[in-house]
N, C-alpha and C. Protein backbone atom coordinates (compact mmCIF):
# COMPACT_ATOMS: atom_id res chain seq x y z
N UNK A 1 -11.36 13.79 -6.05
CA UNK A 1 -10.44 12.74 -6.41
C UNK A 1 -9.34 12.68 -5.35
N UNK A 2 -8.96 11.62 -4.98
CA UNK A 2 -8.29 11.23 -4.21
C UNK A 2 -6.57 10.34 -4.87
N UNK A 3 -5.57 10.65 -4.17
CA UNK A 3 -4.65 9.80 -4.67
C UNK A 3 -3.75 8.96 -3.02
N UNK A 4 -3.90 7.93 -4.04
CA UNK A 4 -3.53 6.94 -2.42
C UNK A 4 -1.89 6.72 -2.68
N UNK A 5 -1.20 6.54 -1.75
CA UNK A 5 0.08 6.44 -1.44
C UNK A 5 0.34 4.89 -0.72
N UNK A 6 0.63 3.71 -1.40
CA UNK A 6 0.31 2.53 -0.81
C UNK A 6 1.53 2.22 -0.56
N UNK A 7 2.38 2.04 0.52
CA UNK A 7 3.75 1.63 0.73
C UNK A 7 3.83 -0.17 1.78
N UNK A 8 4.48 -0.98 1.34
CA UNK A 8 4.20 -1.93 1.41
C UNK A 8 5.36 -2.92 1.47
N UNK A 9 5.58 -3.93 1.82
CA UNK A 9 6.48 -4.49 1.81
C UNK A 9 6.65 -5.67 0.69
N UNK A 10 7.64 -5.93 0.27
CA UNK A 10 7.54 -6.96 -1.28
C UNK A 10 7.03 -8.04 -1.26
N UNK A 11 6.80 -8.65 -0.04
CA UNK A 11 6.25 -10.17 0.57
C UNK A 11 4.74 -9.97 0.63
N UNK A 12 4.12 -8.59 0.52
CA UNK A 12 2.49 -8.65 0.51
C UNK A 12 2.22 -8.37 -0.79
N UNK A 13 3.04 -8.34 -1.99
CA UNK A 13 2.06 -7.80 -3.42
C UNK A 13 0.98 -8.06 -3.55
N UNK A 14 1.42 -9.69 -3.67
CA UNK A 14 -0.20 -10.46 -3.38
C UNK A 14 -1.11 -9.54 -3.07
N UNK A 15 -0.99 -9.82 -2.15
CA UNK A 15 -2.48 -9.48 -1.12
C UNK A 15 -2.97 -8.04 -1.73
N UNK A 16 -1.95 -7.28 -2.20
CA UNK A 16 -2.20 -5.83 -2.24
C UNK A 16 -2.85 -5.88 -3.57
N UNK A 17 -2.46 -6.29 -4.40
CA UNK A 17 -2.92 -6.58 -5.55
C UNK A 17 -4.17 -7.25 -5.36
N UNK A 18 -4.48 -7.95 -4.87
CA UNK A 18 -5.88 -8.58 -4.58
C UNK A 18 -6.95 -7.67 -4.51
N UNK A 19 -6.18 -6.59 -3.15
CA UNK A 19 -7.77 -5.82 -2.69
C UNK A 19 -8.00 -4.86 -3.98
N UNK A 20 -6.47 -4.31 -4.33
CA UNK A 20 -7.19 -3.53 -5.87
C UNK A 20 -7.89 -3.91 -6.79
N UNK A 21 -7.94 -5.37 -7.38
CA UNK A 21 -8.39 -6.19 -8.00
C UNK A 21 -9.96 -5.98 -7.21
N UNK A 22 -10.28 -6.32 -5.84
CA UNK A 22 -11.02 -6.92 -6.09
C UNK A 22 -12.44 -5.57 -5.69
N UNK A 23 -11.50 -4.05 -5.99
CA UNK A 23 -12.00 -2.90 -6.65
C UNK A 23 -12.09 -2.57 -7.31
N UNK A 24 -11.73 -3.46 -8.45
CA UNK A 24 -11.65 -2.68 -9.68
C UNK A 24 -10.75 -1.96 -10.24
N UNK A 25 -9.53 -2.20 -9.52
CA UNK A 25 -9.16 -0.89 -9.62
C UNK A 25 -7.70 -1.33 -10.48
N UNK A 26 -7.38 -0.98 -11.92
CA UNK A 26 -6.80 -1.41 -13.06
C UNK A 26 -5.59 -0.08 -13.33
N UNK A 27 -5.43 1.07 -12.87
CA UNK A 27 -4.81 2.43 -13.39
C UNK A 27 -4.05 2.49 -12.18
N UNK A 28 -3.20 2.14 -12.04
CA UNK A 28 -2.02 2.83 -11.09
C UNK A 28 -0.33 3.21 -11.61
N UNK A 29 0.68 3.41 -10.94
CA UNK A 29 1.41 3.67 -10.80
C UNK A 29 2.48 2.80 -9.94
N UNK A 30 3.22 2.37 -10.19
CA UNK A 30 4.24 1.11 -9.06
C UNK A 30 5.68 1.13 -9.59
N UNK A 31 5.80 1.60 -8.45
CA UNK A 31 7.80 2.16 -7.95
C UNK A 31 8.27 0.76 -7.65
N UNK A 32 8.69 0.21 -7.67
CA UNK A 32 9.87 -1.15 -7.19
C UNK A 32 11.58 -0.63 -5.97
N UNK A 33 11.57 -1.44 -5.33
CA UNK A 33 12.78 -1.01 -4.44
C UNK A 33 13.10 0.36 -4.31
N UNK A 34 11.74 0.80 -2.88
CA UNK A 34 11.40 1.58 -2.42
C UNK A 34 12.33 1.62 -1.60
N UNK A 35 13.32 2.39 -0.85
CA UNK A 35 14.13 2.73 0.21
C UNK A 35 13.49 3.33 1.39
N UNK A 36 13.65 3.10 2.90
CA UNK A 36 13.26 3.67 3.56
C UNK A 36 13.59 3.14 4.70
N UNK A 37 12.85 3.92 6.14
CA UNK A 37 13.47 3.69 7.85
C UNK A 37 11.96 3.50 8.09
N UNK A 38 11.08 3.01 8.89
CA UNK A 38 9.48 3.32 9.61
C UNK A 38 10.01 2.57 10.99
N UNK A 39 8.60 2.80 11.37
CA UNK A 39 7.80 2.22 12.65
C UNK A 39 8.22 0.69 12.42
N UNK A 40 8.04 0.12 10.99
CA UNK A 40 8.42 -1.31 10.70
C UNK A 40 9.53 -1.70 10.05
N UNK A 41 10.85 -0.70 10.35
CA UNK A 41 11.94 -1.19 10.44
C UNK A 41 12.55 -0.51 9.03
N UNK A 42 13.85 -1.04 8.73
CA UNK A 42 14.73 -0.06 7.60
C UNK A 42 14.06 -1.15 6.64
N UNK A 43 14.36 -1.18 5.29
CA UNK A 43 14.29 -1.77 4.23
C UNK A 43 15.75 -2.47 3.73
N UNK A 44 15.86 -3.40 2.67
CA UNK A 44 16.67 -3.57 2.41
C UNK A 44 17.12 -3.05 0.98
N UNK A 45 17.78 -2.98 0.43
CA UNK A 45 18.41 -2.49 -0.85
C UNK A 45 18.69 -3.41 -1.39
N UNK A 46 18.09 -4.71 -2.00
CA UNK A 46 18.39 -5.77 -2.79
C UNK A 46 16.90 -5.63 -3.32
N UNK A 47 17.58 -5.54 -4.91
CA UNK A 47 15.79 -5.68 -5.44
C UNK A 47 15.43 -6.61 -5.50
N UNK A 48 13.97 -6.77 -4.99
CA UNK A 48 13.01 -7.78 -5.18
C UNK A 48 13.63 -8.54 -3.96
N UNK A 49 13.77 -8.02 -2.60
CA UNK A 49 13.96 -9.09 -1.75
C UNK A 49 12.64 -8.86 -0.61
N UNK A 50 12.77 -10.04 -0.45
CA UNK A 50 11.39 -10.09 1.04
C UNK A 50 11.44 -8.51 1.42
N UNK A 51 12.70 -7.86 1.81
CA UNK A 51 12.06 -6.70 2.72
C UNK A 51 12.45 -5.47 1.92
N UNK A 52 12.77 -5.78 0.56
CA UNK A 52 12.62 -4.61 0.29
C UNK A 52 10.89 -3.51 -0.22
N UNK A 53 10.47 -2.20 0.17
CA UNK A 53 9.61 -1.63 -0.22
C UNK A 53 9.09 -1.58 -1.39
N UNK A 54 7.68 -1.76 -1.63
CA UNK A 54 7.22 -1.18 -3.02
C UNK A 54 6.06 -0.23 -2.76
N UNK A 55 5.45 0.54 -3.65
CA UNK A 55 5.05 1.92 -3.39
C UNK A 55 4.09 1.93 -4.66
N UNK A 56 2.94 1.95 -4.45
CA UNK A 56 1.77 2.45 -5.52
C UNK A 56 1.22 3.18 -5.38
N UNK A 57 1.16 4.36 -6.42
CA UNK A 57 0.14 4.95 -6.35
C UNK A 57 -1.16 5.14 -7.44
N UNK A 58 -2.04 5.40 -6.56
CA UNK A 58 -3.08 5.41 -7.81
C UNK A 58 -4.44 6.62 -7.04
N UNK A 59 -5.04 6.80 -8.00
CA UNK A 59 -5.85 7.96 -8.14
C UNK A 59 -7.65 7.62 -9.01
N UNK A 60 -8.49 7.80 -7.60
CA UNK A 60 -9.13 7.16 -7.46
C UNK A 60 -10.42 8.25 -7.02
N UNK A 61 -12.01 7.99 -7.36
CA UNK A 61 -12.72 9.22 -6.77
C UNK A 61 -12.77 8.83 -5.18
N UNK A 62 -13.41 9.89 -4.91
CA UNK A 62 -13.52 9.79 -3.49
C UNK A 62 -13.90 8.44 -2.80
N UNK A 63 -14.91 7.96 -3.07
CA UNK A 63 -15.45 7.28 -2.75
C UNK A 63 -14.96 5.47 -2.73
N UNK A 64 -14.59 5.20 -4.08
CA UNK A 64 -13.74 4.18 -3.90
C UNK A 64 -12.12 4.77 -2.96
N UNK A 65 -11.78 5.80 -2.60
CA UNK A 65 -11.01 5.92 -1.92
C UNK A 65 -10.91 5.04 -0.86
N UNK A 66 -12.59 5.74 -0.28
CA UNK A 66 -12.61 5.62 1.28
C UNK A 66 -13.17 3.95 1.11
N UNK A 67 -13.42 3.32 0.19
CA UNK A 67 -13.65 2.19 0.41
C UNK A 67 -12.56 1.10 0.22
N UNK A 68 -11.19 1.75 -0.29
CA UNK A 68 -9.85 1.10 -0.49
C UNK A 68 -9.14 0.99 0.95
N UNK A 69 -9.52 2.43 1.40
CA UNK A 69 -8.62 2.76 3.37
C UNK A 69 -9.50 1.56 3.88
N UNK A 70 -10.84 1.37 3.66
CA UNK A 70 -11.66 0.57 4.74
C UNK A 70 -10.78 -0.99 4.46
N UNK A 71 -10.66 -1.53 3.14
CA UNK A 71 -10.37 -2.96 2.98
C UNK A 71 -8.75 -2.64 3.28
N UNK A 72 -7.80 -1.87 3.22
CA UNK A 72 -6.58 -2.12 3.76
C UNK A 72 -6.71 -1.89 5.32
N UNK A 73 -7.42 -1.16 6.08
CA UNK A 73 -7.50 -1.26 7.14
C UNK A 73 -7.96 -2.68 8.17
N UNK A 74 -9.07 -3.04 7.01
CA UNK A 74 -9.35 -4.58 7.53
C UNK A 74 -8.34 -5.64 7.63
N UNK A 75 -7.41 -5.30 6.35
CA UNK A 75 -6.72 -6.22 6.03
C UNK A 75 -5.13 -6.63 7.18
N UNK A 76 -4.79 -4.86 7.31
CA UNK A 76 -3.71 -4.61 8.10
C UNK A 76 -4.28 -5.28 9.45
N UNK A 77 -5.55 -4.91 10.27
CA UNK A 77 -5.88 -5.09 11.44
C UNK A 77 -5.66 -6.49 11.47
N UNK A 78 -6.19 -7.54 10.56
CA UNK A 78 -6.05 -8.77 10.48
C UNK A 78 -4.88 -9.37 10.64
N UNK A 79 -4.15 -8.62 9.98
CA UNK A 79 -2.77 -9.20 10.24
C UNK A 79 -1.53 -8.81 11.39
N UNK A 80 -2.36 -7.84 11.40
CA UNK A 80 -1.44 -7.46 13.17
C UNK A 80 -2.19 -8.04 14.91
N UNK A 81 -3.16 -8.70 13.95
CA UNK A 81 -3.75 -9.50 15.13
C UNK A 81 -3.01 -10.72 15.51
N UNK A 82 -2.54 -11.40 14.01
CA UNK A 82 -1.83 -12.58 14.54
C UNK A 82 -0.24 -12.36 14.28
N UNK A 83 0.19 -10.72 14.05
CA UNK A 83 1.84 -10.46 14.31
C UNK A 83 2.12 -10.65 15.80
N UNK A 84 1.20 -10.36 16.71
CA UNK A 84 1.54 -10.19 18.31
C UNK A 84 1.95 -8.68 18.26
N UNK A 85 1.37 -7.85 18.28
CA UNK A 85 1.97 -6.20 18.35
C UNK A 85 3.25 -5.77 17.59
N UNK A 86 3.64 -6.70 16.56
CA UNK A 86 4.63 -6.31 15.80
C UNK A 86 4.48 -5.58 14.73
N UNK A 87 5.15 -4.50 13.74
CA UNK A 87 4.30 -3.33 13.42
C UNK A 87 4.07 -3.93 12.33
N UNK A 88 2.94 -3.90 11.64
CA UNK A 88 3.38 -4.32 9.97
C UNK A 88 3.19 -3.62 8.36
N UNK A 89 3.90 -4.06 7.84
CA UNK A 89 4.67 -3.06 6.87
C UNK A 89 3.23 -2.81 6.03
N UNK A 90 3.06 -1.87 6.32
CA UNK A 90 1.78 -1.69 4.54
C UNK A 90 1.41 -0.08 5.44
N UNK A 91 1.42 0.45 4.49
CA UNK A 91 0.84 1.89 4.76
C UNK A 91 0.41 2.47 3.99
N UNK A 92 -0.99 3.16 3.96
CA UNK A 92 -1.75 4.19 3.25
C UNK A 92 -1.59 5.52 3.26
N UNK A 93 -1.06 6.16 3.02
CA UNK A 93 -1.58 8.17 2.96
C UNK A 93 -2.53 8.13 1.86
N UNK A 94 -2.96 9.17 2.35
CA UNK A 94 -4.18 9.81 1.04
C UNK A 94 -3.88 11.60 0.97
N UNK A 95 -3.83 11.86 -0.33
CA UNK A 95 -2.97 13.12 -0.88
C UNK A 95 -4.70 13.36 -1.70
N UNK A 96 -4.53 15.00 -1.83
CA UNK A 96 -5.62 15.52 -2.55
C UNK A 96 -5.24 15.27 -3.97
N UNK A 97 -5.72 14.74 -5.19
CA UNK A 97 -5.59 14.82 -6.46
C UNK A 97 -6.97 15.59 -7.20
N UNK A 98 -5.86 16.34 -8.27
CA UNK A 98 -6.22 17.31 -9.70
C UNK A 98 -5.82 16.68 -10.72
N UNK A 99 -6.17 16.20 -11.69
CA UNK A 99 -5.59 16.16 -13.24
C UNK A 99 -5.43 17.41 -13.48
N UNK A 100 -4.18 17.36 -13.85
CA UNK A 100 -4.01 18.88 -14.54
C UNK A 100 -4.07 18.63 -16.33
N UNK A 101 -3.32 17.49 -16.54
CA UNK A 101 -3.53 17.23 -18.12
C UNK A 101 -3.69 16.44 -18.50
């Protein structure tokens, strides 16, 4: 089991919500006005604004894992094709998950 770490910017829910949707994937976890500095810049501290962060996580077997990294990877590549090398906000980690209870 796998647990994904989806950090994202508030202007893509959409989309983000889509690819889970269109995995199946119904059981997560979602933080709202996420704070933070990256590669794609500070965030803002106004909730629910264009740049502020949101953060899901969810916990998933292996396998739809690696098939969640593949469609956000498609998805990110797509869209940094037509940013022009500008970084863009959506990021995956993947953390080992246990149910403990």
């Amino acid at each position: 089991m796998k647990m994904l770490m989806i950090v994202f910017r508030e202007l893509l829910v959409e989309q983000v919500y889509a690819v889970l949707n269109e995995y199946e994937v119904t059981a997560f976890s979602e933080l709202h006005n996420v704070a933070g500095k990256g590669v794609s810049g500070s965030t803002s501290q106004f909730f629910l604004a264009p740049t502020t962060n949101r953060m899901i996580l969810v916990a998933v077997s292996d396998q739809v894992a690696s098939r969640l990294i593949d469609a956000f990877t498609r998805f990110r590549s797509a869209q940094e094709a037509g940013a022009h090398d500008s970084p863009f906000p959506l990021h995956v980690f993947v953390l080992p998950c246990e149910q403990a209870v």
